[in-house]
Protein backbone atom coordinates (compact mmCIF):
# COMPACT_ATOMS: atom_id res chain seq x y z
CA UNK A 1 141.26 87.61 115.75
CA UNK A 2 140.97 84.05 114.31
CA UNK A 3 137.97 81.61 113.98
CA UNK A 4 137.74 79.61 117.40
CA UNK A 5 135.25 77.05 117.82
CA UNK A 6 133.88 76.47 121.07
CA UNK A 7 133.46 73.51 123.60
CA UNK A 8 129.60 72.32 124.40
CA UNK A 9 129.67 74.36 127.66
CA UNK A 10 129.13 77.53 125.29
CA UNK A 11 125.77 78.06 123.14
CA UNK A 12 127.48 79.60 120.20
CA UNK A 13 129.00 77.61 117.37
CA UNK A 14 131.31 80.14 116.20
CA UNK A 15 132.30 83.46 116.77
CA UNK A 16 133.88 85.28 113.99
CA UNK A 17 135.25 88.88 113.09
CA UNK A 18 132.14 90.81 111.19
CA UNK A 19 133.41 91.87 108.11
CA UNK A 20 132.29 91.69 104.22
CA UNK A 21 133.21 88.19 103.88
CA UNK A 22 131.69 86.81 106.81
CA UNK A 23 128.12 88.81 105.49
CA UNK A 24 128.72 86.97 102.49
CA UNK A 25 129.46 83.69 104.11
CA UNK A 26 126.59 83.73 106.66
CA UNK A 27 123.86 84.25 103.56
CA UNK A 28 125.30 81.51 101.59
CA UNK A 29 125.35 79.40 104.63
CA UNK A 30 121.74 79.98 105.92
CA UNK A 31 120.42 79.53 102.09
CA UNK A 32 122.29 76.31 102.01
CA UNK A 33 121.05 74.82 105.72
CA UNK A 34 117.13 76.46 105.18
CA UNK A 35 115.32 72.95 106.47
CA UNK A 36 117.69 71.53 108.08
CA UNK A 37 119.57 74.06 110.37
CA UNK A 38 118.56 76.68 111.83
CA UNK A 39 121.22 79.76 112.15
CA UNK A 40 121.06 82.55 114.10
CA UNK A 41 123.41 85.66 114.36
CA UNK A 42 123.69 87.65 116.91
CA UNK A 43 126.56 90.89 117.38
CA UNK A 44 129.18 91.66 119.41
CA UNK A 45 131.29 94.51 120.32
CA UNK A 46 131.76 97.42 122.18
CA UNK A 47 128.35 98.48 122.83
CA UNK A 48 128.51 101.32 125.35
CA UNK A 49 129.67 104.25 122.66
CA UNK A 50 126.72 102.99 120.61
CA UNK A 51 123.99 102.46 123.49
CA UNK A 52 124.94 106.80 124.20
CA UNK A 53 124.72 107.75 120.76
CA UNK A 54 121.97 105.76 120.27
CA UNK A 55 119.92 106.90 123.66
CA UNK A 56 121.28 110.12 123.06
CA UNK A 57 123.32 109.71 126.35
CA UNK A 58 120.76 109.00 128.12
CA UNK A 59 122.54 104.74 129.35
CA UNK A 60 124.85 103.30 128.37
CA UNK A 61 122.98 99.61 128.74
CA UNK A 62 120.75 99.39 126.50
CA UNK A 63 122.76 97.04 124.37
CA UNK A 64 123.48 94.96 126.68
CA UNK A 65 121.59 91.67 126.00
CA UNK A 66 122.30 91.88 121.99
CA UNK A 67 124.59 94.62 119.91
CA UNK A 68 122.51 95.50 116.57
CA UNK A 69 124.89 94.01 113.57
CA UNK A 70 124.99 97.55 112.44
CA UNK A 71 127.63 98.07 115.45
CA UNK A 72 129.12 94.55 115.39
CA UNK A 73 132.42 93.98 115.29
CA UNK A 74 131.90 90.69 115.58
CA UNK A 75 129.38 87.70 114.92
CA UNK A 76 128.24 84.52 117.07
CA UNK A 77 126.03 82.12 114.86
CA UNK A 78 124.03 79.62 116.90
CA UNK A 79 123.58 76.57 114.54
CA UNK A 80 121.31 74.02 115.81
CA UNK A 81 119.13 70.90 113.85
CA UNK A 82 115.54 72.13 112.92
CA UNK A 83 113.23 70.13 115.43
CA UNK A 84 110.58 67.50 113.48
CA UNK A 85 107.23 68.14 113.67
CA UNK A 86 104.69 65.49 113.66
C-alpha cells in the first residue's frame, strides 16, 4: 500500500503501512514538531484475531474504537497546530 493523503472531509493526515521505518519516521517527526504540532498515532488493522486472543475469546470488539500499535499494520497520524494559550 502507498502513502495517500487525504481530503479535509477525513481527520487523519496520513495513513501509512506500520513498519520499522515509519517507527523511525514518526519519532523524528514528533521530536522535530514538539511546540508547534501536535501528532498523534493511532493503529489500524485487523483487529478481531487480536481482540480473541487478547479477551481470551471472550469478543471479538474490544478493539474496535483503536487497535494497540502492537497489532498495527498500519498507522494514521493526526497532525494538527498546538492551540496558543494566553
Amino acid at each position: 500500500m502507498k502513502t495517500v493523503l487525504l481530503p479535509k472531509q477525513y481527520r487523519y493526515t496520513v495513513k501509512l503501512p506500520y513498519t520499522d521505518d515509519t517507527k523511525q519516521a514518526i519519532t523524528e517527526l514528533k521530536k522535530n514538531a514538539k511546540g508547534k504540532f501536535k501528532i498523534r498515532v493511532r493503529g489500524s488493522g485487523p483487529r478481531a484475531k487480536w481482540s480473541l486472543i487478547d479477551s481470551n475469546g471472550y469478543t471479538a470488539r474490544m478493539y474496535d474504537t483503536s487497535l494497540p500499535l502492537k497489532y498495527a499494520t498500519h498507522v494514521r497520524l493526526y497532525i494538527n497546530p498546538v492551540k496558543e494559550t494566553l
